[in-house]
C-alpha atoms as a PDB file:
ATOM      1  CA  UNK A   1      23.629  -8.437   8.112  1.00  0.00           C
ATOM      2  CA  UNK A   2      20.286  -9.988   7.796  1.00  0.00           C
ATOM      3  CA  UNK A   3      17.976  -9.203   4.456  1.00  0.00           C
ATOM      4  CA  UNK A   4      14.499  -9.244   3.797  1.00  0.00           C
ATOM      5  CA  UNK A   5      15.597 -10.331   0.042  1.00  0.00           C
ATOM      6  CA  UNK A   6      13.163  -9.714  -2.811  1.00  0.00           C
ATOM      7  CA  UNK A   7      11.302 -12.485  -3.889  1.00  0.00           C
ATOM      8  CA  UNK A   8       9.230 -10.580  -7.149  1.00  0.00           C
ATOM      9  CA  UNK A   9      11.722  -8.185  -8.504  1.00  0.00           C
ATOM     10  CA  UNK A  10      12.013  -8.939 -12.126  1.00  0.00           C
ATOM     11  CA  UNK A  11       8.496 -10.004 -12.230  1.00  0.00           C
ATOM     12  CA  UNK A  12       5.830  -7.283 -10.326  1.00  0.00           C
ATOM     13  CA  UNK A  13       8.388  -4.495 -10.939  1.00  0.00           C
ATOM     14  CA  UNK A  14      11.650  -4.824 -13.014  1.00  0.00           C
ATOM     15  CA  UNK A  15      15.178  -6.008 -11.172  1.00  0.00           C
ATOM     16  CA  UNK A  16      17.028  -3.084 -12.762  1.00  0.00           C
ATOM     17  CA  UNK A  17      16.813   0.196 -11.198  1.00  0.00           C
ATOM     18  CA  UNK A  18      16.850   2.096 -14.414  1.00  0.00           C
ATOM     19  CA  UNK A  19      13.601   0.199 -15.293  1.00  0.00           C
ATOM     20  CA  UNK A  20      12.107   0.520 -12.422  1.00  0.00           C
ATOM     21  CA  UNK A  21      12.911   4.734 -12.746  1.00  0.00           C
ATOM     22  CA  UNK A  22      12.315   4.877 -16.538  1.00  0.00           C
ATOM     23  CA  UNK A  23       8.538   3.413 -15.592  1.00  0.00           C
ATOM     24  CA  UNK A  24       8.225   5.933 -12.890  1.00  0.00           C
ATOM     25  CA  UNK A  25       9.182   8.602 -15.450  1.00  0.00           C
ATOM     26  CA  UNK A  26       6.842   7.526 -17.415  1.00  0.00           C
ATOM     27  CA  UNK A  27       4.018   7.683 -15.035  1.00  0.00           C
ATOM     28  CA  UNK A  28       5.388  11.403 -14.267  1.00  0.00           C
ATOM     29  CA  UNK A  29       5.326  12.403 -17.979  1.00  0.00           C
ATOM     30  CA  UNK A  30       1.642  11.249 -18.380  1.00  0.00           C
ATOM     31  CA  UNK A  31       0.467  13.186 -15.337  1.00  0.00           C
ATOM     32  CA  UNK A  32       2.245  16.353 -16.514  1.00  0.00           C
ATOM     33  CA  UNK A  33       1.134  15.636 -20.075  1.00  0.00           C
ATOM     34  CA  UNK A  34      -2.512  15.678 -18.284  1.00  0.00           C
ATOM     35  CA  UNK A  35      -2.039  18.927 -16.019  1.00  0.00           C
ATOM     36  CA  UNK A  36      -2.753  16.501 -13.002  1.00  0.00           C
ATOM     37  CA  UNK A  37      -2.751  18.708  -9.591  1.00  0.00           C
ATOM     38  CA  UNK A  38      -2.699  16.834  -6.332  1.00  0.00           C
ATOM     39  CA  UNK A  39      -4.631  17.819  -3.324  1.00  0.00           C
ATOM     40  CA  UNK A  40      -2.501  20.256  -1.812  1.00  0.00           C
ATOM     41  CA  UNK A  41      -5.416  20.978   1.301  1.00  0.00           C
ATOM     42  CA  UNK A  42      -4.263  18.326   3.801  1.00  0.00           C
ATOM     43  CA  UNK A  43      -1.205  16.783   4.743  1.00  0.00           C
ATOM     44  CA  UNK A  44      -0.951  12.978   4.007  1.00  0.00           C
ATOM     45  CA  UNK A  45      -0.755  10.526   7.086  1.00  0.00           C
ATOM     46  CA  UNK A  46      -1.506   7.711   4.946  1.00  0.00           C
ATOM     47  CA  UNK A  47      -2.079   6.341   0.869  1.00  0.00           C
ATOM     48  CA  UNK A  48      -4.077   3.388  -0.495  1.00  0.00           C
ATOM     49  CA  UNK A  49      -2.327   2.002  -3.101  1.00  0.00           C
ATOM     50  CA  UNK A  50      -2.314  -1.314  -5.426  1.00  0.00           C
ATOM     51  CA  UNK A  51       0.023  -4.132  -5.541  1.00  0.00           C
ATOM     52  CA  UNK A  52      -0.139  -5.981  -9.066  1.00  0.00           C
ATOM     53  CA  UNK A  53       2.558  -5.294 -11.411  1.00  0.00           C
ATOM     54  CA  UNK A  54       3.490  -2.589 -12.661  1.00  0.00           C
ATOM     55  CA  UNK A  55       2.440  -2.436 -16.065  1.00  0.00           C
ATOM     56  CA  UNK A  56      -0.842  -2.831 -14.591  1.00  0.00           C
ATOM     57  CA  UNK A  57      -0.839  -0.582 -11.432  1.00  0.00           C
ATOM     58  CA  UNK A  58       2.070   0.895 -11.017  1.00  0.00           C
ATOM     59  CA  UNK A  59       0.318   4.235 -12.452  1.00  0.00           C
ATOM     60  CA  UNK A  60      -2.295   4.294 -10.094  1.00  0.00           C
ATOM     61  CA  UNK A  61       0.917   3.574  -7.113  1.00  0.00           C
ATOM     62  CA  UNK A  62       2.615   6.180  -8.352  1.00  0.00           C
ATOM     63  CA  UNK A  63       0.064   9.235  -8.333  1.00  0.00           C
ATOM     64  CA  UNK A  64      -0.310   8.469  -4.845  1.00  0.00           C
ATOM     65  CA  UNK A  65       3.351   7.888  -3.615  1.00  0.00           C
ATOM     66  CA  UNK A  66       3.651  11.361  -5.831  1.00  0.00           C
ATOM     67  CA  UNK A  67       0.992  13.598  -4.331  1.00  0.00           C
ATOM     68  CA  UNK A  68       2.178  12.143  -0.868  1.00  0.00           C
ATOM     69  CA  UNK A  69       5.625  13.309  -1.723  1.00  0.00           C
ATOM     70  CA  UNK A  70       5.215  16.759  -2.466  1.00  0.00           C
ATOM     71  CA  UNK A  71       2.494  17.848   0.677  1.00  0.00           C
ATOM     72  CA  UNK A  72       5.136  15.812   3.611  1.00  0.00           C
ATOM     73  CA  UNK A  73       8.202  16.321   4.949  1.00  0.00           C
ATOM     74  CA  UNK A  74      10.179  14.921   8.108  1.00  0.00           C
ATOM     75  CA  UNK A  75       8.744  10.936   7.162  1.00  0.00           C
ATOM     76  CA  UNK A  76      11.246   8.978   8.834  1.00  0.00           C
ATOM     77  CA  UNK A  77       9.359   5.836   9.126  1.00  0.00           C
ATOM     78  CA  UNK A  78       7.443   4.291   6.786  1.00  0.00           C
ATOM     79  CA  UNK A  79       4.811   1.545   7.714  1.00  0.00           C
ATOM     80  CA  UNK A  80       3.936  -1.300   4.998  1.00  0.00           C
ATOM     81  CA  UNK A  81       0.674  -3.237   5.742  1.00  0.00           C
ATOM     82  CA  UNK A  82      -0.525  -5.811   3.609  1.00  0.00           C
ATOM     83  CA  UNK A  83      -2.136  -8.782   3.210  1.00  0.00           C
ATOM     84  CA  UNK A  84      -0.780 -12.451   2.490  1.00  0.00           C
ATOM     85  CA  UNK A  85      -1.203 -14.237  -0.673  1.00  0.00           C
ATOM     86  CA  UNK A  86       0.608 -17.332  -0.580  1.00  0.00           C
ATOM     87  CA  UNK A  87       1.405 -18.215   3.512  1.00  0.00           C
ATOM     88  CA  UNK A  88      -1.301 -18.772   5.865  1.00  0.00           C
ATOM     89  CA  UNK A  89      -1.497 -16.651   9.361  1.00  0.00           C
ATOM     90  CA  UNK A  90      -3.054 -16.298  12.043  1.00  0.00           C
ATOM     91  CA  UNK A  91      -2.586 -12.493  12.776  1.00  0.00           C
ATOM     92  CA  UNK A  92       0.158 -10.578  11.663  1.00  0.00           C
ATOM     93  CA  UNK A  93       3.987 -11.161  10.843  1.00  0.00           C
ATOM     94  CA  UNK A  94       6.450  -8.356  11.136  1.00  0.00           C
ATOM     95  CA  UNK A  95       9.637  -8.403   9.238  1.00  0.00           C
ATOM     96  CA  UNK A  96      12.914  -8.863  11.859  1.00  0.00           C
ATOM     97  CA  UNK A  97      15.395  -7.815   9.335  1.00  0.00           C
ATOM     98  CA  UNK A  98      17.832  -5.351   9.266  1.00  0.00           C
ATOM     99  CA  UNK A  99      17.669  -4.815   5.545  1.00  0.00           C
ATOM    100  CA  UNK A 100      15.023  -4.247   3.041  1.00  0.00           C
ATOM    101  CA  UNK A 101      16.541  -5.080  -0.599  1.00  0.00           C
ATOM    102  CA  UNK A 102      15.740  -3.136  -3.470  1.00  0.00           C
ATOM    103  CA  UNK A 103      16.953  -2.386  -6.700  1.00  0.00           C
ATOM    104  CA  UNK A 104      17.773   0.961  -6.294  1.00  0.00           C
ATOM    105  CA  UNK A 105      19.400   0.878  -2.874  1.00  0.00           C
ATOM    106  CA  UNK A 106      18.398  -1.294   0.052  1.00  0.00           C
ATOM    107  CA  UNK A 107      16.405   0.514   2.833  1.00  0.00           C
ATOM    108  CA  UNK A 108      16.863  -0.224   6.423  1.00  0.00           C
ATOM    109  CA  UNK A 109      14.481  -2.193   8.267  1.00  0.00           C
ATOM    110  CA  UNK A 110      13.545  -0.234  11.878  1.00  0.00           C
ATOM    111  CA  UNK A 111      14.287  -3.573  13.614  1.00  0.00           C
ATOM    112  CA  UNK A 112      14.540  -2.119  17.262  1.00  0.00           C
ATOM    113  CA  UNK A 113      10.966  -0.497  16.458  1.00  0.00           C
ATOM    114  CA  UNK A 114       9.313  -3.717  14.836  1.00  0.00           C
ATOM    115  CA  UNK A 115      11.206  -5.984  17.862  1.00  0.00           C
ATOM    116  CA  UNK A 116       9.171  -3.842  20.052  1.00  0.00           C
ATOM    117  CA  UNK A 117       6.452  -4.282  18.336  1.00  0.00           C
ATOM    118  CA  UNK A 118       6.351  -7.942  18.210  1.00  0.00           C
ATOM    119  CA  UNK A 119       6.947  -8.335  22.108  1.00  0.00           C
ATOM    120  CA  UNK A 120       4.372  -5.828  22.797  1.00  0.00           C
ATOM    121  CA  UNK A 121       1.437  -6.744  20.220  1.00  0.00           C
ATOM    122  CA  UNK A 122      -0.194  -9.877  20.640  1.00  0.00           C
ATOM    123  CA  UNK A 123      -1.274 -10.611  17.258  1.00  0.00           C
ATOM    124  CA  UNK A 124       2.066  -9.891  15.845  1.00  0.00           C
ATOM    125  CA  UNK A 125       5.081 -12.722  15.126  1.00  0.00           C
ATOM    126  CA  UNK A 126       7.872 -13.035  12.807  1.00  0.00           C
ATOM    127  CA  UNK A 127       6.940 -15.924  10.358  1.00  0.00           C
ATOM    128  CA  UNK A 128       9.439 -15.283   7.825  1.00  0.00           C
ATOM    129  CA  UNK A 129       7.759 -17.489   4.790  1.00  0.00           C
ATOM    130  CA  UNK A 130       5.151 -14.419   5.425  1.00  0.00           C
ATOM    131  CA  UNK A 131       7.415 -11.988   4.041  1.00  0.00           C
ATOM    132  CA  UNK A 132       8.612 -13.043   0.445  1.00  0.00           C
ATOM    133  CA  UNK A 133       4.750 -11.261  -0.049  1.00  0.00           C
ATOM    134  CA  UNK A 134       4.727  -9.177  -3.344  1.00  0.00           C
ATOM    135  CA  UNK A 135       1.476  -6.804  -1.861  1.00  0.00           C
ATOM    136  CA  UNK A 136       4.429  -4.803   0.612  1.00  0.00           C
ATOM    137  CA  UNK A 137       7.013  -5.759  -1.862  1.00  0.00           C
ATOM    138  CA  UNK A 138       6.104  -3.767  -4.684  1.00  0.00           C
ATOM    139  CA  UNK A 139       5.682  -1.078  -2.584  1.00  0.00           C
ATOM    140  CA  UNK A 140       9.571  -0.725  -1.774  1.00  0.00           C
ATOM    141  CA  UNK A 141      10.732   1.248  -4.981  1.00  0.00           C
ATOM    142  CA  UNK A 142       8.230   3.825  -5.000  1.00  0.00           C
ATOM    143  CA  UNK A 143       8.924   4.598  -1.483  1.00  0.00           C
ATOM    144  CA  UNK A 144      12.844   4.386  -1.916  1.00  0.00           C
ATOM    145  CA  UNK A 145      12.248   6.921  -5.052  1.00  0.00           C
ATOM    146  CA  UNK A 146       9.735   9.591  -3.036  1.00  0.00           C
ATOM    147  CA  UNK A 147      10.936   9.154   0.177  1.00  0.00           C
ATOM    148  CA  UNK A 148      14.186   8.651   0.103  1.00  0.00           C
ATOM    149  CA  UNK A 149      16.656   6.130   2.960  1.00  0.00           C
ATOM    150  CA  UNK A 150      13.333   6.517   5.243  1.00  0.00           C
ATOM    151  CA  UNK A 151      13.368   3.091   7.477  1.00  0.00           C
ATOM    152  CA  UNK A 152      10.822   0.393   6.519  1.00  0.00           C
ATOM    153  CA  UNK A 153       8.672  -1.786   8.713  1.00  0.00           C
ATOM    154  CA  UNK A 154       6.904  -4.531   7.141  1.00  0.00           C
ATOM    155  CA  UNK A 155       3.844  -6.079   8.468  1.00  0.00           C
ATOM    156  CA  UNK A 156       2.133  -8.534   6.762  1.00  0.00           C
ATOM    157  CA  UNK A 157      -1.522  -9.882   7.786  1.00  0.00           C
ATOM    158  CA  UNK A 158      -3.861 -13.228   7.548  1.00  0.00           C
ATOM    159  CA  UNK A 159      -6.532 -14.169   9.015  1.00  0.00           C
ATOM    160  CA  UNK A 160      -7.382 -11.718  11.752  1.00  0.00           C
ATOM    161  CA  UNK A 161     -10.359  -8.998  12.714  1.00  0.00           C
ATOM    162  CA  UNK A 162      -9.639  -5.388  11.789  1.00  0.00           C
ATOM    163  CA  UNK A 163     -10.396  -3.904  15.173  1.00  0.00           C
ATOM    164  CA  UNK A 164      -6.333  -4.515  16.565  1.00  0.00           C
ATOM    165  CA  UNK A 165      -4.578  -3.985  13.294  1.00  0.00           C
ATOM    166  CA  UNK A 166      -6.406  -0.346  13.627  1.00  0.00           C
ATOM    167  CA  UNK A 167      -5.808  -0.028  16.790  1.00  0.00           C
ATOM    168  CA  UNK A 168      -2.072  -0.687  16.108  1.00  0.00           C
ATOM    169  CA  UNK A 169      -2.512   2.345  13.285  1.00  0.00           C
ATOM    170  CA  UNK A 170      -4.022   4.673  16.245  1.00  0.00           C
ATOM    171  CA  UNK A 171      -0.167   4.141  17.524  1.00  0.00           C
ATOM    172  CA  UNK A 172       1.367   5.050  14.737  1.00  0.00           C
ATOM    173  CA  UNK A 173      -0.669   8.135  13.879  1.00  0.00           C
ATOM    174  CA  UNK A 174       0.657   9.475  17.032  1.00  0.00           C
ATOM    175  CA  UNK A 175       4.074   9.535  15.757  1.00  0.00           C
ATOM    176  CA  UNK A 176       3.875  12.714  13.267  1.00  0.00           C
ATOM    177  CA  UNK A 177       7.407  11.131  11.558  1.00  0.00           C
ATOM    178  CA  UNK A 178       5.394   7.767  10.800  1.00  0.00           C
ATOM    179  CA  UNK A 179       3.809   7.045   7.755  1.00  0.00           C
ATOM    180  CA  UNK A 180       1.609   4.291   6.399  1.00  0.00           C
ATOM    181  CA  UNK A 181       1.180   2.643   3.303  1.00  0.00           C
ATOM    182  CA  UNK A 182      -2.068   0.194   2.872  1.00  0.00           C
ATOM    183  CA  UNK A 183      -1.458  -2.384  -0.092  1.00  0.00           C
ATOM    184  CA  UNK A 184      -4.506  -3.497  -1.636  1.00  0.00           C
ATOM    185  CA  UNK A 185      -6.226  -4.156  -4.870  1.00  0.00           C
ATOM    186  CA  UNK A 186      -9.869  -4.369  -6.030  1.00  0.00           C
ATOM    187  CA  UNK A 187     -12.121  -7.063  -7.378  1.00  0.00           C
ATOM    188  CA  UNK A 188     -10.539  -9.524  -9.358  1.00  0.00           C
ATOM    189  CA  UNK A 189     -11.838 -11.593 -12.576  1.00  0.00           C
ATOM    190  CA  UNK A 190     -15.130  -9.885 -13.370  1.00  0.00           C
ATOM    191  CA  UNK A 191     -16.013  -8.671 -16.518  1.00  0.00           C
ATOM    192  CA  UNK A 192     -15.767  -4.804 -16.626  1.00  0.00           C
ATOM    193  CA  UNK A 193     -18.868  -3.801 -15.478  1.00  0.00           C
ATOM    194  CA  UNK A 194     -19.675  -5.891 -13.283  1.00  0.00           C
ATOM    195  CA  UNK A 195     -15.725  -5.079 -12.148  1.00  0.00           C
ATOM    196  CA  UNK A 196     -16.591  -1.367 -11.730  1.00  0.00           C
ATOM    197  CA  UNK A 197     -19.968  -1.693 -10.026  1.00  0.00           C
ATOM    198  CA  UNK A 198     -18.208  -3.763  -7.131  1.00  0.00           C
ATOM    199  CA  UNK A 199     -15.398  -1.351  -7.064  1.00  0.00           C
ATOM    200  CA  UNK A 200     -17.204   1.649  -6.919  1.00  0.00           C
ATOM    201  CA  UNK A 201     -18.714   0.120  -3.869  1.00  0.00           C
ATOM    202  CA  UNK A 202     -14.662   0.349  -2.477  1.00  0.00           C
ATOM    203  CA  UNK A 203     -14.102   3.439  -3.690  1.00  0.00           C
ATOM    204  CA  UNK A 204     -17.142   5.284  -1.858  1.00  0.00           C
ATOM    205  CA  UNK A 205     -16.299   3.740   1.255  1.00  0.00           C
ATOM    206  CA  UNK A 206     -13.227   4.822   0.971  1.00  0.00           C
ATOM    207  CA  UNK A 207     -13.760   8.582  -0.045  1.00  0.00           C
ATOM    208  CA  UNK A 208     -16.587   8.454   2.727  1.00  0.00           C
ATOM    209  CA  UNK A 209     -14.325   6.819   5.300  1.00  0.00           C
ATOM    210  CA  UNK A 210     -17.881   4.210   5.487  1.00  0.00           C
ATOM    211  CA  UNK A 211     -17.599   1.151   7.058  1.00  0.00           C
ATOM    212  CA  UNK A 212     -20.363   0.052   6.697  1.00  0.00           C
ATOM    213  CA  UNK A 213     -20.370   1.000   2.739  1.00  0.00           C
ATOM    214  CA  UNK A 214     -17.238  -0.979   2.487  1.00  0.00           C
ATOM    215  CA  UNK A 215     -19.391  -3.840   4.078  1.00  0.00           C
ATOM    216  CA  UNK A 216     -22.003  -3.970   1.138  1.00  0.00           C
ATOM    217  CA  UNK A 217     -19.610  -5.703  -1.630  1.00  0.00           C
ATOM    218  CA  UNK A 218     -16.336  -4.065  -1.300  1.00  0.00           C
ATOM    219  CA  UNK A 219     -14.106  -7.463  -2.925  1.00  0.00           C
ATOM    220  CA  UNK A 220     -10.605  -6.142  -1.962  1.00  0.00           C
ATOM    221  CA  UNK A 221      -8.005  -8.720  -1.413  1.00  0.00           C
ATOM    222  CA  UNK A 222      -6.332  -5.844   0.923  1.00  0.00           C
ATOM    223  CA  UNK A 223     -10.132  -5.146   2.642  1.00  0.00           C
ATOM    224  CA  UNK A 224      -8.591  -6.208   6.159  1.00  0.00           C
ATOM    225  CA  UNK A 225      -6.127  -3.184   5.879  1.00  0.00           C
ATOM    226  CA  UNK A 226      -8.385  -0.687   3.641  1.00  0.00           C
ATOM    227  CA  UNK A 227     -11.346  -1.549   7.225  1.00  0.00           C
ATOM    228  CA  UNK A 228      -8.667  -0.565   9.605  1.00  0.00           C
ATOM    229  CA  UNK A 229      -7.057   2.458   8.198  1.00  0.00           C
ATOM    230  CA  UNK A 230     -10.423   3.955   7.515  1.00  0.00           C
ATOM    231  CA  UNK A 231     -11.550   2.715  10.964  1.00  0.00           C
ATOM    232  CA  UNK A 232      -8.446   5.038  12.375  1.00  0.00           C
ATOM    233  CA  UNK A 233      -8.832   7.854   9.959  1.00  0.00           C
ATOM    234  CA  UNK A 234     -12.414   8.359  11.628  1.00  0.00           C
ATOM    235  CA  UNK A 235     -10.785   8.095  14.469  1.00  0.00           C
ATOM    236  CA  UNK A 236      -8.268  10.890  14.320  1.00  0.00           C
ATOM    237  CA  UNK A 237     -11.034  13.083  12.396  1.00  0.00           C
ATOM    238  CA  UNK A 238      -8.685  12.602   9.151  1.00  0.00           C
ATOM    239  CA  UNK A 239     -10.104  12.900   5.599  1.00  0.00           C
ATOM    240  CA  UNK A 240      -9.263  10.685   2.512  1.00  0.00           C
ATOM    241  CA  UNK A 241      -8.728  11.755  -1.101  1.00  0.00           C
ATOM    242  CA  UNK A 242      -9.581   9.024  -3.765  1.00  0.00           C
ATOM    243  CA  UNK A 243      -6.840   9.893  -6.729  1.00  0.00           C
ATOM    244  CA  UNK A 244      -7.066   7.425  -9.020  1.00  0.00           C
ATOM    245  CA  UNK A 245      -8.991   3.776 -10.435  1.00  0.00           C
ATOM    246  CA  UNK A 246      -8.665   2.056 -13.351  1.00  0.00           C
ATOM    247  CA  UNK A 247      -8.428  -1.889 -14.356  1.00  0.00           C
ATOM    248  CA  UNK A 248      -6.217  -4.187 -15.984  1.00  0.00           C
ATOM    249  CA  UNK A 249      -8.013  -3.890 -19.058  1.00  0.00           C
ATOM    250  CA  UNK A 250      -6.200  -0.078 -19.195  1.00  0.00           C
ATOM    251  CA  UNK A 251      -3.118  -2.190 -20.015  1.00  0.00           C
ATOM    252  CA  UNK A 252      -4.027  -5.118 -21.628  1.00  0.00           C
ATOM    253  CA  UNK A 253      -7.280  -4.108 -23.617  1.00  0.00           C
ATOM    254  CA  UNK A 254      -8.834  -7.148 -22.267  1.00  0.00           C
ATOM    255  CA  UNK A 255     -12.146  -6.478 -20.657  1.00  0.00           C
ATOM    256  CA  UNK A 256     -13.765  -9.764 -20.113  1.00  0.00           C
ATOM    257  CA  UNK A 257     -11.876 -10.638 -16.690  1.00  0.00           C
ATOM    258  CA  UNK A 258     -10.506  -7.886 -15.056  1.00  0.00           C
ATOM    259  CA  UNK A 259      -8.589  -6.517 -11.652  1.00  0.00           C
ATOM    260  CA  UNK A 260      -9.535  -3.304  -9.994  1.00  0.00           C
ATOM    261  CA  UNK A 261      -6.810  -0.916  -8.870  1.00  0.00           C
ATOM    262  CA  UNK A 262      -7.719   2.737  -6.990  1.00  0.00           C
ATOM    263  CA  UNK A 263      -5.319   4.500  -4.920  1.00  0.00           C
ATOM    264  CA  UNK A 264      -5.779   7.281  -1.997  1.00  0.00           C
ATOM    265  CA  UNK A 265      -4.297   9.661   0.347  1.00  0.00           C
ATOM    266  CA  UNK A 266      -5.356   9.763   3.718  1.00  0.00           C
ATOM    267  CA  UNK A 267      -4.928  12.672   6.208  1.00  0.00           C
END
């Protein structure tokens, strides 16, 4: 049976499932410790979330795999888009698998679904270098701990407009069982203020659903994915919830060259 191994476990997010849980724990106990309530108005279609590791962002991941968890029900597909960091392409690769491994239990690949896909969508291929890509990667636990054996389909993207990749999203907001998971982080490097200032230029066009807001600085490595969802949400008259940002230098105290995380739900 073909695998979409890992390729960062043990380096993004820990290799042992107990680690990976005892962190998610962890992020738990803080935001009962903190009397955090969800939005509860709206039922999620879609979340924003980061992709460093998770020392660093897993938090911010985790409020919104959390919040998404408790307002769904019936998700029997979820949708991973994210950009590539290390493989160029032209488009978008989909993962032909039938496995997704994990740590705490593989997930099964929808690989009739994403087949379809591929031979229907003309910016989509399977380039399988494309998908040992950490930004859907570290995604996998949290949805295998809040949703469950749902089926994965991977999608990874390079160079390519935003126009198709949303209107491949239109398709799968039509599917009420479908839901989709943007990977993205912030600016990267900056010193903290100037970190937050370009940030807070993602975050408003993001809360706003702005295009055109996200066009005036937005540095997000993920900004191909972050355009189109937000390009769809409009679309389907959907609202988005900003839930959390913060920075490396939460974890590592360093604030002279820092990465912005936020994370969102969309519906």
């Amino acid at each position: 049976m073909s695998s979409r191994q890992s390729a960062v476990a043990g380096m993004f997010y820990p290799e042992s499932c107990k680690e990976i849980e005892r962190y998610i724990d962890q992020f738990n106990q803080a935001l009962d410790d903190a009397d955090y309530t969800p939005p509860t108005d709206f039922v999620p279609r879609a979340l924003i979330a980061p992709h460093a590791g998770y020392v660093y962002s897993g938090f911010t991941a985790n409020v919104a795999y959390r919040a998404a968890a408790l307002n769904t029900t019936g998700i029997e597909r979820v949708i991973i888009i994210g950009p590539s960091h290390k493989v160029f392409i032209s488009g978008a690769s989909i993962a032909l698998y039938e496995r997704y491994e994990s740590p705490c239990g593989d997930l099964r690949i929808d690989l009739p679904f994403s087949t379809q896909l591929e031979n229907s969508v003309d910016f989509l291929q399977f380039q399988p270098d494309a998908h040992q890509e950490h930004s859907t990667e570290v995604q996998v636990p949290f949805i295998r701990h809040y949703f469950g054996k749902t089926n994965i389909v991977e999608i990874v993207y390079g160079q390519m407009n935003y126009l198709p990749l949303s209107q491949l999203i239109d398709t799968f907001l039509e599917d009420k069982n479908n839901f989709i998971v943007i990977s993205t982080d912030l600016s990267h490097f900056y010193d903290i203020t100037k970190a937050r200032a370009l940030d807070n230029v993602c975050i408003k066009g993001i809360a706003d659903l702005d295009l055109e807001q996200l066009g005036q600085g937005c540095e997000a490595c993920g900004i191909i994915g972050v355009r189109a969802i937000v390009n769809s949400a409009r679309s389907h008259h959907l609202t988005s919830k900003v839930l959390d940002y913060r920075t490396s230098a939460d974890a590592s105290g360093d604030e002279s060259r820092v990465v912005g995380y936020t994370s969102s739900l969309i519906g």
